[in-house]
PDB file of N, CA and C in Angstrom:
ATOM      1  N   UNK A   1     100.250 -32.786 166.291  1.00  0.00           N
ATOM      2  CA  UNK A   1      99.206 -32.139 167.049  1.00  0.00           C
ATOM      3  C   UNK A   1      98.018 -33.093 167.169  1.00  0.00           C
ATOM      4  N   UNK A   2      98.035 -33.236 168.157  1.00  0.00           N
ATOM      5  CA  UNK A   2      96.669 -33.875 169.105  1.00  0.00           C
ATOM      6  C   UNK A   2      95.084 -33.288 168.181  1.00  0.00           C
ATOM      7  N   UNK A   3      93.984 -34.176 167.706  1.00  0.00           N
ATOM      8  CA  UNK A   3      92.706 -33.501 167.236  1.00  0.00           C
ATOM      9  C   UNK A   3      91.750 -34.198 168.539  1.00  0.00           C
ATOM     10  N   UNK A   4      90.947 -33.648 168.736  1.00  0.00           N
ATOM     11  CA  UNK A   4      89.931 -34.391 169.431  1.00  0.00           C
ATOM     12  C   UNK A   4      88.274 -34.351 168.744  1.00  0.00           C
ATOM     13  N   UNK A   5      87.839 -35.091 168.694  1.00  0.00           N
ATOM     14  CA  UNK A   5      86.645 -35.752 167.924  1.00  0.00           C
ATOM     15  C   UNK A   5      85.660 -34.477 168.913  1.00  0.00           C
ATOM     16  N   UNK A   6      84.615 -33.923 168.291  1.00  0.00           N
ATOM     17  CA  UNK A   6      84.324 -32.311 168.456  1.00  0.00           C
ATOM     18  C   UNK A   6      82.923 -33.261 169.559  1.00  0.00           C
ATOM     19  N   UNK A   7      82.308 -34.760 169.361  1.00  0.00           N
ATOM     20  CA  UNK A   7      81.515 -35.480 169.926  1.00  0.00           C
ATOM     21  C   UNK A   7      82.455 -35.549 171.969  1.00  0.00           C
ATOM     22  N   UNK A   8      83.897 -35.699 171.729  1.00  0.00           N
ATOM     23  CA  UNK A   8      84.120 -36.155 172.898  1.00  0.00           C
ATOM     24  C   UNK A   8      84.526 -34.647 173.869  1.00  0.00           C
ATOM     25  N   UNK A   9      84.242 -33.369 173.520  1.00  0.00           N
ATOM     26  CA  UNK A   9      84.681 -32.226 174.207  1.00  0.00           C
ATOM     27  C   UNK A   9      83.132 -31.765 174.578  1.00  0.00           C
ATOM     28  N   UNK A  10      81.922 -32.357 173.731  1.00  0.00           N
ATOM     29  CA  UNK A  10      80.693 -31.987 174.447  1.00  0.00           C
ATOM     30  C   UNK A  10      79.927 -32.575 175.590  1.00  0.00           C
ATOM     31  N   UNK A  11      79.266 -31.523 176.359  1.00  0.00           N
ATOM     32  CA  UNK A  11      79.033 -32.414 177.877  1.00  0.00           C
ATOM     33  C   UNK A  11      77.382 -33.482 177.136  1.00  0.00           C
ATOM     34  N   UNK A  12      77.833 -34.382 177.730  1.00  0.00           N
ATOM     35  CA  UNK A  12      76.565 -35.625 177.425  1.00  0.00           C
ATOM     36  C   UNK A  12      75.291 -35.116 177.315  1.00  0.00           C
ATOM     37  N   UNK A  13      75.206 -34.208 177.728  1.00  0.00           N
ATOM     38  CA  UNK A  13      73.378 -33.512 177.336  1.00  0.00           C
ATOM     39  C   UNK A  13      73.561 -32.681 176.336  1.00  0.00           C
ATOM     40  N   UNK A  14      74.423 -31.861 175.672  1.00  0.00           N
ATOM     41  CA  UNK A  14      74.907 -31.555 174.751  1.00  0.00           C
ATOM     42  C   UNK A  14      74.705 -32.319 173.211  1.00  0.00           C
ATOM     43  N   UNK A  15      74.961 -33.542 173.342  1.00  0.00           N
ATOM     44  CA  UNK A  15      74.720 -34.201 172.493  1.00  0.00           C
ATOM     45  C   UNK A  15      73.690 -35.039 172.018  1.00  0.00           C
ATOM     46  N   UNK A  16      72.357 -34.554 172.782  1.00  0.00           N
ATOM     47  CA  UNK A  16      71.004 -34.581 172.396  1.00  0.00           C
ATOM     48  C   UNK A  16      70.284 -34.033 172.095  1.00  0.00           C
ATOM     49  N   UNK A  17      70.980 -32.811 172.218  1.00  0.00           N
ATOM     50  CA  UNK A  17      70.605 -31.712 171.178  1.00  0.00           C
ATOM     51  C   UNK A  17      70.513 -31.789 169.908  1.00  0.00           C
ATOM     52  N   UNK A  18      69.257 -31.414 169.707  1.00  0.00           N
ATOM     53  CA  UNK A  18      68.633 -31.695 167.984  1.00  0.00           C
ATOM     54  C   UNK A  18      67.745 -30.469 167.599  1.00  0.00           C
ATOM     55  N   UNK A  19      67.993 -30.316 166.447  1.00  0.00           N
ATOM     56  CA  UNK A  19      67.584 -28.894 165.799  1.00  0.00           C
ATOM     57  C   UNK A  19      66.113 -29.668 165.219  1.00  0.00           C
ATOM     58  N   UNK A  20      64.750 -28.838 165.506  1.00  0.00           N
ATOM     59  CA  UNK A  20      63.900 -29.230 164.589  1.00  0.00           C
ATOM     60  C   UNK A  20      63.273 -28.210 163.313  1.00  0.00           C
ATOM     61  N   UNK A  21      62.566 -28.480 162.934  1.00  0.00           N
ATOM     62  CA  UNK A  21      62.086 -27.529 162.024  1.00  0.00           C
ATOM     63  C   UNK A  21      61.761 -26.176 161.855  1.00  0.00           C
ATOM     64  N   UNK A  22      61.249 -26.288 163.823  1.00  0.00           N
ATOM     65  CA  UNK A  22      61.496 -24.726 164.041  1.00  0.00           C
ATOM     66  C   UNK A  22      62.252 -24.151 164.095  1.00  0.00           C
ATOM     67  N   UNK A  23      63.443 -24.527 164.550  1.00  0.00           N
ATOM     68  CA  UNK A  23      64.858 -24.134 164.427  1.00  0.00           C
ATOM     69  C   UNK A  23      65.469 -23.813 163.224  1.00  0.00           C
ATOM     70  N   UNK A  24      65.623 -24.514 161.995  1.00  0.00           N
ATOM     71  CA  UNK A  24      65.508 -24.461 160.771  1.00  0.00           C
ATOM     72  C   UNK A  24      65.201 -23.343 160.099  1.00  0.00           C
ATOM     73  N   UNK A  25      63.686 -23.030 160.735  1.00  0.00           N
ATOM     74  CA  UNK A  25      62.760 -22.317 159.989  1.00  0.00           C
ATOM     75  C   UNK A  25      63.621 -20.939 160.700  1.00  0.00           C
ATOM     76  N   UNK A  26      63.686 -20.953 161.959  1.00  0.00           N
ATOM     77  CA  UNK A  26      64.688 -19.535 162.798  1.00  0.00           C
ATOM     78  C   UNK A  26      65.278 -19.053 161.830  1.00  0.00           C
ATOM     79  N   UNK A  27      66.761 -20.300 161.732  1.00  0.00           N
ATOM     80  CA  UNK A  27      67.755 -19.210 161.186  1.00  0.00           C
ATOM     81  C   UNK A  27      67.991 -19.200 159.673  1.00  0.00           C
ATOM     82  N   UNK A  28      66.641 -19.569 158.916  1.00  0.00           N
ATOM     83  CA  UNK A  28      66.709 -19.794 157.577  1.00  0.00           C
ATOM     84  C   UNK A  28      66.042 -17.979 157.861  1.00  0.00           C
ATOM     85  N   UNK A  29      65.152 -17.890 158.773  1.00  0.00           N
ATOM     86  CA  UNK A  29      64.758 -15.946 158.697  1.00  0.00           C
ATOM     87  C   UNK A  29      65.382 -14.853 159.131  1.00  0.00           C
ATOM     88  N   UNK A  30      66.390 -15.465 159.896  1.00  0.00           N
ATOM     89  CA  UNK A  30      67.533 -14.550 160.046  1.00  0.00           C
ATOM     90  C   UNK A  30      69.019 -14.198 159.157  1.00  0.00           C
ATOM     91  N   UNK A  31      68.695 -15.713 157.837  1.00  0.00           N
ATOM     92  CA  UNK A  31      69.160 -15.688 156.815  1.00  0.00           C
ATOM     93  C   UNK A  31      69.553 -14.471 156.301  1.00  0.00           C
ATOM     94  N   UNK A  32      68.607 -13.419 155.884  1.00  0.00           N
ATOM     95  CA  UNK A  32      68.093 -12.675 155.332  1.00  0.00           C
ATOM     96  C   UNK A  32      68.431 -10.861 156.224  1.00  0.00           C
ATOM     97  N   UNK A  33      69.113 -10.247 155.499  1.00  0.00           N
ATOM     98  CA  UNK A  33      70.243  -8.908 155.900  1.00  0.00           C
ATOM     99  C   UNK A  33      68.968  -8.283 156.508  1.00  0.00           C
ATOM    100  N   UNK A  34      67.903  -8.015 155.276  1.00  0.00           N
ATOM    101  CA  UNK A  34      66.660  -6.953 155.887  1.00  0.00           C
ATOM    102  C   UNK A  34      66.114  -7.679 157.401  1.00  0.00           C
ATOM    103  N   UNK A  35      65.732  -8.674 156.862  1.00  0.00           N
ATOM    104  CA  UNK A  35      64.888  -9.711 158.576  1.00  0.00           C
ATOM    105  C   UNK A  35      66.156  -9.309 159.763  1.00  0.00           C
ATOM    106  N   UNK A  36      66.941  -9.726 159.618  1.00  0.00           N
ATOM    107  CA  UNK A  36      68.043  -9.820 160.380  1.00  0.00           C
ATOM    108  C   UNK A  36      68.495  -8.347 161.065  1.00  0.00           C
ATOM    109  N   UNK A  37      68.339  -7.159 160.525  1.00  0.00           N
ATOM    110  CA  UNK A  37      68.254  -5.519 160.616  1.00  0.00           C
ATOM    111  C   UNK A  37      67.147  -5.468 161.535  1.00  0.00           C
ATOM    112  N   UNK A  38      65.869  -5.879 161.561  1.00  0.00           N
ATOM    113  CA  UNK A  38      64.578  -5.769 161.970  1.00  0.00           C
ATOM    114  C   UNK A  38      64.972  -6.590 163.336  1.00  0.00           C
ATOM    115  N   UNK A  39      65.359  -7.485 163.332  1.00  0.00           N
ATOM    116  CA  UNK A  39      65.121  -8.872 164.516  1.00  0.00           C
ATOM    117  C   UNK A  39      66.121  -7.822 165.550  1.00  0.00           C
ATOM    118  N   UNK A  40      67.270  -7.461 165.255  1.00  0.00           N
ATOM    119  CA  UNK A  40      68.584  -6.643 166.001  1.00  0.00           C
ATOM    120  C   UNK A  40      67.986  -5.070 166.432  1.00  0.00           C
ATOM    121  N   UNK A  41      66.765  -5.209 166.051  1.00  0.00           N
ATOM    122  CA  UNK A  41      66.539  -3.335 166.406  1.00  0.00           C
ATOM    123  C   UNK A  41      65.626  -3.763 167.442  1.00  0.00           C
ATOM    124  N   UNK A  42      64.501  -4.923 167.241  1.00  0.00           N
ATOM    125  CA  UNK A  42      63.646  -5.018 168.590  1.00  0.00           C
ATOM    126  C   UNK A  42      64.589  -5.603 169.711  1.00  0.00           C
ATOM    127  N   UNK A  43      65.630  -7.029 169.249  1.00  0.00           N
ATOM    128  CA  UNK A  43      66.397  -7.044 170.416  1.00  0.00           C
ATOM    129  C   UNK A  43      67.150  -5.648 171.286  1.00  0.00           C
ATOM    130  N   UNK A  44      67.443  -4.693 170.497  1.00  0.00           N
ATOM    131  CA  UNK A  44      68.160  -3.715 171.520  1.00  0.00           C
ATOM    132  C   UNK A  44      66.723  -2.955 172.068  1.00  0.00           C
ATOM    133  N   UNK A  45      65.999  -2.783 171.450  1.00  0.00           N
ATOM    134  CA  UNK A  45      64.775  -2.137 171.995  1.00  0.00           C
ATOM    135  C   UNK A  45      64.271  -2.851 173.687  1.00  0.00           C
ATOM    136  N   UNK A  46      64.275  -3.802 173.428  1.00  0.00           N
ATOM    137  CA  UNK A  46      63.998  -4.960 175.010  1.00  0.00           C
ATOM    138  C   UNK A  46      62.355  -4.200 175.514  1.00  0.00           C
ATOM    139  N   UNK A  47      61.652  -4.452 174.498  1.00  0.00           N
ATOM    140  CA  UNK A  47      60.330  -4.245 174.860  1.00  0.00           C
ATOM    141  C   UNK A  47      59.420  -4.068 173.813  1.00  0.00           C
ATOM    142  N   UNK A  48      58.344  -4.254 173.797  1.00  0.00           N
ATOM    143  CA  UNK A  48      57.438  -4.439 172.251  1.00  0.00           C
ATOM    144  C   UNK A  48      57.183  -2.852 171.987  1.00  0.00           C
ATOM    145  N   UNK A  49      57.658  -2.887 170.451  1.00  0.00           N
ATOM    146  CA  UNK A  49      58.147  -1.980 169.581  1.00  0.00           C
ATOM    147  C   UNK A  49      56.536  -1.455 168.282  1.00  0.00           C
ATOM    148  N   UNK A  50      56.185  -0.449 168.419  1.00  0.00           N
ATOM    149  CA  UNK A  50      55.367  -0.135 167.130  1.00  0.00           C
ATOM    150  C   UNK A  50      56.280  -0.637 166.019  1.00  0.00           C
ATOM    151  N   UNK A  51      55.167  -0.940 164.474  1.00  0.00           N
ATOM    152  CA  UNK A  51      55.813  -1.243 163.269  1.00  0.00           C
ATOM    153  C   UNK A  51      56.552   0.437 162.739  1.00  0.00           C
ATOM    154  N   UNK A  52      55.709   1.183 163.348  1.00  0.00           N
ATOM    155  CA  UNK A  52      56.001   2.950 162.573  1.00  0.00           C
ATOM    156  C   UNK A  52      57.373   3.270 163.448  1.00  0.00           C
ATOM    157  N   UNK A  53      57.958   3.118 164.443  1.00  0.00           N
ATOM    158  CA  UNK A  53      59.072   3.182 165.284  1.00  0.00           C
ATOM    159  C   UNK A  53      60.044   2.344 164.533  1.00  0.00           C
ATOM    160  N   UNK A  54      59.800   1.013 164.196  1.00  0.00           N
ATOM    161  CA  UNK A  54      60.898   0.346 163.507  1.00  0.00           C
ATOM    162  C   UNK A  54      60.975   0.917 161.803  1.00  0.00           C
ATOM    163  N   UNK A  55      60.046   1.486 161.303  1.00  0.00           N
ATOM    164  CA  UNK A  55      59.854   1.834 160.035  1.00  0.00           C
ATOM    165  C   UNK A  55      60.770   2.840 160.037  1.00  0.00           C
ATOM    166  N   UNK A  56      60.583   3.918 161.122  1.00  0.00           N
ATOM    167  CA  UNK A  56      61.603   5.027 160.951  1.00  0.00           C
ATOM    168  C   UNK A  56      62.969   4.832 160.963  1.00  0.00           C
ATOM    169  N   UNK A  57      63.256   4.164 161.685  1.00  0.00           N
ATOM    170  CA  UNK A  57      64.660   4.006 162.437  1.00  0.00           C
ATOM    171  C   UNK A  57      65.405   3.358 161.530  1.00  0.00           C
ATOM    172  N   UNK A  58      65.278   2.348 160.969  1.00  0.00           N
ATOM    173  CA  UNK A  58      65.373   1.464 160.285  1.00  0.00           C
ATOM    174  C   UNK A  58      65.388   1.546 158.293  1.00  0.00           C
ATOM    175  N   UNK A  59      64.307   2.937 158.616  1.00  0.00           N
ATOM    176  CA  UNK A  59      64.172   3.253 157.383  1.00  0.00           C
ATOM    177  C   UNK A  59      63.726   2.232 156.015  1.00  0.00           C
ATOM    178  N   UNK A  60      62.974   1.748 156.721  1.00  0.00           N
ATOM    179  CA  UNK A  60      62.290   0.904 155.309  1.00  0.00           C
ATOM    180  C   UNK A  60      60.794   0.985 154.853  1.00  0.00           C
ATOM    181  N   UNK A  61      60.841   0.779 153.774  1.00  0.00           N
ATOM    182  CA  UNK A  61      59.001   0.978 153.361  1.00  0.00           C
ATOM    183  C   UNK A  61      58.102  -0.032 154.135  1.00  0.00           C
ATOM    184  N   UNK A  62      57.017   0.631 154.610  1.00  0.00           N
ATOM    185  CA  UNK A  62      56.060  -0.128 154.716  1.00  0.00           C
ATOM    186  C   UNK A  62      55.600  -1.618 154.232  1.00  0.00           C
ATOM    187  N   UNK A  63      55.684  -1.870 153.275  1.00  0.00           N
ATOM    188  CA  UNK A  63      55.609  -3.300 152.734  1.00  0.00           C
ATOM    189  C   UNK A  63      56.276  -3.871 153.201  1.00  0.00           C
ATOM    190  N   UNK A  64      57.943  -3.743 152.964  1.00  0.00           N
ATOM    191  CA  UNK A  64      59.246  -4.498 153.164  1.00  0.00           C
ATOM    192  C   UNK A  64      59.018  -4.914 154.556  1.00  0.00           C
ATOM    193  N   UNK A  65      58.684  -3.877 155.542  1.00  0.00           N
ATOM    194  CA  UNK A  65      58.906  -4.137 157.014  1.00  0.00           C
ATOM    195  C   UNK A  65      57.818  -5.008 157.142  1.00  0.00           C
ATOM    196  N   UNK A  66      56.748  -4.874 156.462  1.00  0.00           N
ATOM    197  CA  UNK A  66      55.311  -5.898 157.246  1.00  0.00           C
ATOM    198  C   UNK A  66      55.749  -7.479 156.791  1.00  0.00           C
ATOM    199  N   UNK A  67      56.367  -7.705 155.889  1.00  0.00           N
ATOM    200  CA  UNK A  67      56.824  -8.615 155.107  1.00  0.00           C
ATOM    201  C   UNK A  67      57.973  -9.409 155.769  1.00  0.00           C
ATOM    202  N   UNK A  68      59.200  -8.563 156.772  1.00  0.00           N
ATOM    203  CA  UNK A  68      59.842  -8.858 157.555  1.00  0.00           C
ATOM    204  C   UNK A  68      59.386  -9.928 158.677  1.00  0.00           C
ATOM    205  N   UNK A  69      58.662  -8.913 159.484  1.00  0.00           N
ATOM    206  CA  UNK A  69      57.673  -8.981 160.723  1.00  0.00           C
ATOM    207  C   UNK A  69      57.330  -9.742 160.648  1.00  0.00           C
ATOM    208  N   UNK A  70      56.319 -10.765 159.229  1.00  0.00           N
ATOM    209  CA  UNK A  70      55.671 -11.130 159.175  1.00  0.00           C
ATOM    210  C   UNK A  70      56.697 -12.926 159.239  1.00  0.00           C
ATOM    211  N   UNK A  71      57.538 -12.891 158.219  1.00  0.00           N
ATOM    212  CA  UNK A  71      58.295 -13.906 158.195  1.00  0.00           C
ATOM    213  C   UNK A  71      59.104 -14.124 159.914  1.00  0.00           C
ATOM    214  N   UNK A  72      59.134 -13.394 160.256  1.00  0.00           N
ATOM    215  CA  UNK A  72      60.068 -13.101 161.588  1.00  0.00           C
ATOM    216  C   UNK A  72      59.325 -13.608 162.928  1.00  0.00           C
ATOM    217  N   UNK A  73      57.824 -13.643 162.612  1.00  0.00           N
ATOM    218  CA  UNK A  73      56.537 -14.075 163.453  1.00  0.00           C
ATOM    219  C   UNK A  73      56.417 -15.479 163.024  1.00  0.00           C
ATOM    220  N   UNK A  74      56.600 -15.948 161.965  1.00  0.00           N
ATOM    221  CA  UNK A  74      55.669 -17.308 161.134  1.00  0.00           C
ATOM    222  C   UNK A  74      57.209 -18.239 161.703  1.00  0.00           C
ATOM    223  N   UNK A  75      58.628 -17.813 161.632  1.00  0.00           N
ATOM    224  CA  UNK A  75      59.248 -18.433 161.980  1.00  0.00           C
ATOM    225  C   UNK A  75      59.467 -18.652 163.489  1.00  0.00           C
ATOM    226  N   UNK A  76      58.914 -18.022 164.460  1.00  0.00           N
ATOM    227  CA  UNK A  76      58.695 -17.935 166.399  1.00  0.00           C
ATOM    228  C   UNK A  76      59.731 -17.549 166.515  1.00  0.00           C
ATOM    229  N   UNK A  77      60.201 -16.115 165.898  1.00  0.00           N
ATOM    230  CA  UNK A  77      61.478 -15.360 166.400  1.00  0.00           C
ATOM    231  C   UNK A  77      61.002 -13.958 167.378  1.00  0.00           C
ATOM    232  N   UNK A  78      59.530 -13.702 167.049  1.00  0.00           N
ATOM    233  CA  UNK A  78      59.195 -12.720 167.658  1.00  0.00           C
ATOM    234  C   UNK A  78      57.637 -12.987 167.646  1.00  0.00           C
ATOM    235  N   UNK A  79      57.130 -12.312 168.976  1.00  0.00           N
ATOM    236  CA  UNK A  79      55.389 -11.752 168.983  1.00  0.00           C
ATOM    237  C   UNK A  79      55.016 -10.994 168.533  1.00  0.00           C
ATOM    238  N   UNK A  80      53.839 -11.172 168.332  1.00  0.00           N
ATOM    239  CA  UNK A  80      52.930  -9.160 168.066  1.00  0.00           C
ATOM    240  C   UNK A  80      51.272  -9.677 168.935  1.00  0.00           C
ATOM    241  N   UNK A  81      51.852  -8.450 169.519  1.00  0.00           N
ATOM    242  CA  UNK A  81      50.110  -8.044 170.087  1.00  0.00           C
ATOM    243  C   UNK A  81      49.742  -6.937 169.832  1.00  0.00           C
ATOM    244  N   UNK A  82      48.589  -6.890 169.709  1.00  0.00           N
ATOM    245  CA  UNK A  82      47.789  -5.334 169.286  1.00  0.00           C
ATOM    246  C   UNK A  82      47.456  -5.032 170.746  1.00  0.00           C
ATOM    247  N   UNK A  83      47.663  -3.707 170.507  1.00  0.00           N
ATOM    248  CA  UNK A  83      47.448  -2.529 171.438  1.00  0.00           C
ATOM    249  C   UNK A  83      46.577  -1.245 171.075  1.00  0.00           C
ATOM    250  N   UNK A  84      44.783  -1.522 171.559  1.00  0.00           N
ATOM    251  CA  UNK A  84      44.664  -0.437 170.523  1.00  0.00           C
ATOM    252  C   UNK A  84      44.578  -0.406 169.384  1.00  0.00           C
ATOM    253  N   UNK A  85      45.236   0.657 168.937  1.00  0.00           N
ATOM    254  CA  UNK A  85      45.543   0.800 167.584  1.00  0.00           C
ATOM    255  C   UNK A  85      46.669   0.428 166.769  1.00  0.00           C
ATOM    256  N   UNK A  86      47.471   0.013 167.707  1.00  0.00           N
ATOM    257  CA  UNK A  86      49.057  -0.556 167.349  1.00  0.00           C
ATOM    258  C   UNK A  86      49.320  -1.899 167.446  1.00  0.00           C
ATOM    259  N   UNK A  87      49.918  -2.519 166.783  1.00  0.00           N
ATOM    260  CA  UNK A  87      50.471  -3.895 166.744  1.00  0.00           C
ATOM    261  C   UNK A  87      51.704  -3.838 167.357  1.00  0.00           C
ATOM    262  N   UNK A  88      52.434  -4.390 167.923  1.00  0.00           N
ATOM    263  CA  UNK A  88      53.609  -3.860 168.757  1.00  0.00           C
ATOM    264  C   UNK A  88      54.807  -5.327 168.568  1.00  0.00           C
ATOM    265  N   UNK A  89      55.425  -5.298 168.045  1.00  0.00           N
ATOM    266  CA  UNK A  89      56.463  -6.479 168.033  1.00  0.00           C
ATOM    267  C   UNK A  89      57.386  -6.264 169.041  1.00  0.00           C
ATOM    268  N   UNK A  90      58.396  -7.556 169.465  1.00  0.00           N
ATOM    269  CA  UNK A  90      59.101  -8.110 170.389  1.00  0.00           C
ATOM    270  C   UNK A  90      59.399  -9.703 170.420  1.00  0.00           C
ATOM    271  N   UNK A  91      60.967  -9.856 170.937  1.00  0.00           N
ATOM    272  CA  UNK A  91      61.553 -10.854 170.813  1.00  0.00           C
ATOM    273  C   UNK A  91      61.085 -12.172 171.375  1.00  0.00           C
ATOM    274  N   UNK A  92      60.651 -12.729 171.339  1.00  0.00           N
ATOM    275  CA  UNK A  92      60.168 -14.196 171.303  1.00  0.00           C
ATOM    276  C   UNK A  92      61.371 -14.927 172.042  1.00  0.00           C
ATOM    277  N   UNK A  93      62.385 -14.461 173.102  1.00  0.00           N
ATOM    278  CA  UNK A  93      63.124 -14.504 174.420  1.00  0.00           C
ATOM    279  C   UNK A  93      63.567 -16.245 174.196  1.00  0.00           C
ATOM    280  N   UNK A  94      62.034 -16.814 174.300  1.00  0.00           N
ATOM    281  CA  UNK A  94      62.218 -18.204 174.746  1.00  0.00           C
ATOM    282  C   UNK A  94      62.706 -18.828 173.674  1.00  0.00           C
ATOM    283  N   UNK A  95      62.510 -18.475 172.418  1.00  0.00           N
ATOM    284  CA  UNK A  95      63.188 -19.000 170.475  1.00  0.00           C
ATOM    285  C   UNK A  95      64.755 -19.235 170.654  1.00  0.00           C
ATOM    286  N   UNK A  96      64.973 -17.629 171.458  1.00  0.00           N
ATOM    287  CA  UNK A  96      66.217 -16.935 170.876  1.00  0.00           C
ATOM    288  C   UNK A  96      67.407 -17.795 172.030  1.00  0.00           C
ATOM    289  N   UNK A  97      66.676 -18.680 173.173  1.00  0.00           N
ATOM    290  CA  UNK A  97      67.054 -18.654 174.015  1.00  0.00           C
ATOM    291  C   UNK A  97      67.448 -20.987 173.628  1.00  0.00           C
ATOM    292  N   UNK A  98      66.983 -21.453 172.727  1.00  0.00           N
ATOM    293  CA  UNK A  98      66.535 -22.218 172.526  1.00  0.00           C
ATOM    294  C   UNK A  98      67.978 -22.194 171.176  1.00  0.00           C
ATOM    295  N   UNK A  99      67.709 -21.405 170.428  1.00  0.00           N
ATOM    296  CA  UNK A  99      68.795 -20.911 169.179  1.00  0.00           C
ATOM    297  C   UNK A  99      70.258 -21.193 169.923  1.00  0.00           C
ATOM    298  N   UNK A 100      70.087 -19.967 170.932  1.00  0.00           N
ATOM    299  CA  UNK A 100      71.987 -19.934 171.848  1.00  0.00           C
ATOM    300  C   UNK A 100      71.838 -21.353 172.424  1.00  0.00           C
ATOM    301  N   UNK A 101      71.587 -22.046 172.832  1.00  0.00           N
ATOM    302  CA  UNK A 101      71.965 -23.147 173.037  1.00  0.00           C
ATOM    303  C   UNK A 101      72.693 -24.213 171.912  1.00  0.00           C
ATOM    304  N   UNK A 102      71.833 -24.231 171.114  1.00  0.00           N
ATOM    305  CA  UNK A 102      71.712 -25.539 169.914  1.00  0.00           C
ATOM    306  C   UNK A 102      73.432 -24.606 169.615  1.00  0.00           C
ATOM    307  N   UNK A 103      73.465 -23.515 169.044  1.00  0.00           N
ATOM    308  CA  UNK A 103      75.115 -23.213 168.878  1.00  0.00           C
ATOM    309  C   UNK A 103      75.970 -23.148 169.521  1.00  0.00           C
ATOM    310  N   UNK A 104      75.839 -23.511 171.074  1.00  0.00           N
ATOM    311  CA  UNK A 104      76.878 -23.272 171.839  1.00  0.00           C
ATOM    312  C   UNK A 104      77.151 -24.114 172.336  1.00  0.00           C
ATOM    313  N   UNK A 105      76.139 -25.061 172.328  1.00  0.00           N
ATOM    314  CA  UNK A 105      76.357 -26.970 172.943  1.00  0.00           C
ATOM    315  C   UNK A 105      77.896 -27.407 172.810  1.00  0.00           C
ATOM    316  N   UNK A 106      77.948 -27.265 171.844  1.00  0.00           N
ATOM    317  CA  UNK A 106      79.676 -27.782 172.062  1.00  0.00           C
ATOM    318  C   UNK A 106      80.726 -26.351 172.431  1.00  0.00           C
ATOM    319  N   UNK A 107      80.739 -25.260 172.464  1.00  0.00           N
ATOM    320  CA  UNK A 107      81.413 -24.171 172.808  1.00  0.00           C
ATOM    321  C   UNK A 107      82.906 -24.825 174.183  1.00  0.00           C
TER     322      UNK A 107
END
């Protein structure tokens, strides 16, 4: 059986693809079952989400979730803007969009 070198099946721009720190920093926070629960509830949500909406649903304490959010923001996986009285999280599109690439470059 024939192997082929995984360098010669990727298209030439493919292979200038380089992960930096932010990248790193991504999926070292998606590492993590709780972060990773949180990141998958605003993606299906597809629009900026109260912290008390993800608290319910999700069912986690207050701390845990701000603590999430918070790592989930510091790594550019998601925004928050205040609204008011609400802080409102949502997917950071352009991260996530930046992520599917770097793993699929050779696909």
């Amino acid at each position: 059986m024939k192997t082929t070198k995984p360098s010669a099946c990727c298209p030439p721009n493919a292979r200038r693809l380089q992960a930096t720190p932010e990248h790193v920093n991504a999926f070292k926070a998606l590492a993590h079952e709780g972060r990773l629960r949180v990141f998958f509830y605003l993606v299906r949500a597809n629009k900026p989400v109260p912290a008390n909406e993800v608290q319910a649903e999700l069912e986690l304490p207050a701390p845990t979730l701000s603590h999430h959010l918070d790592d989930l923001e510091r790594a550019g996986l998601i925004e928050r803007e205040r609204r008011e009285r609400y802080i409102l999280s949502s997917v950071n599109r352009a991260m996530v969009v930046e992520l599917v690439r770097l793993l699929t470059a050779c696909c």
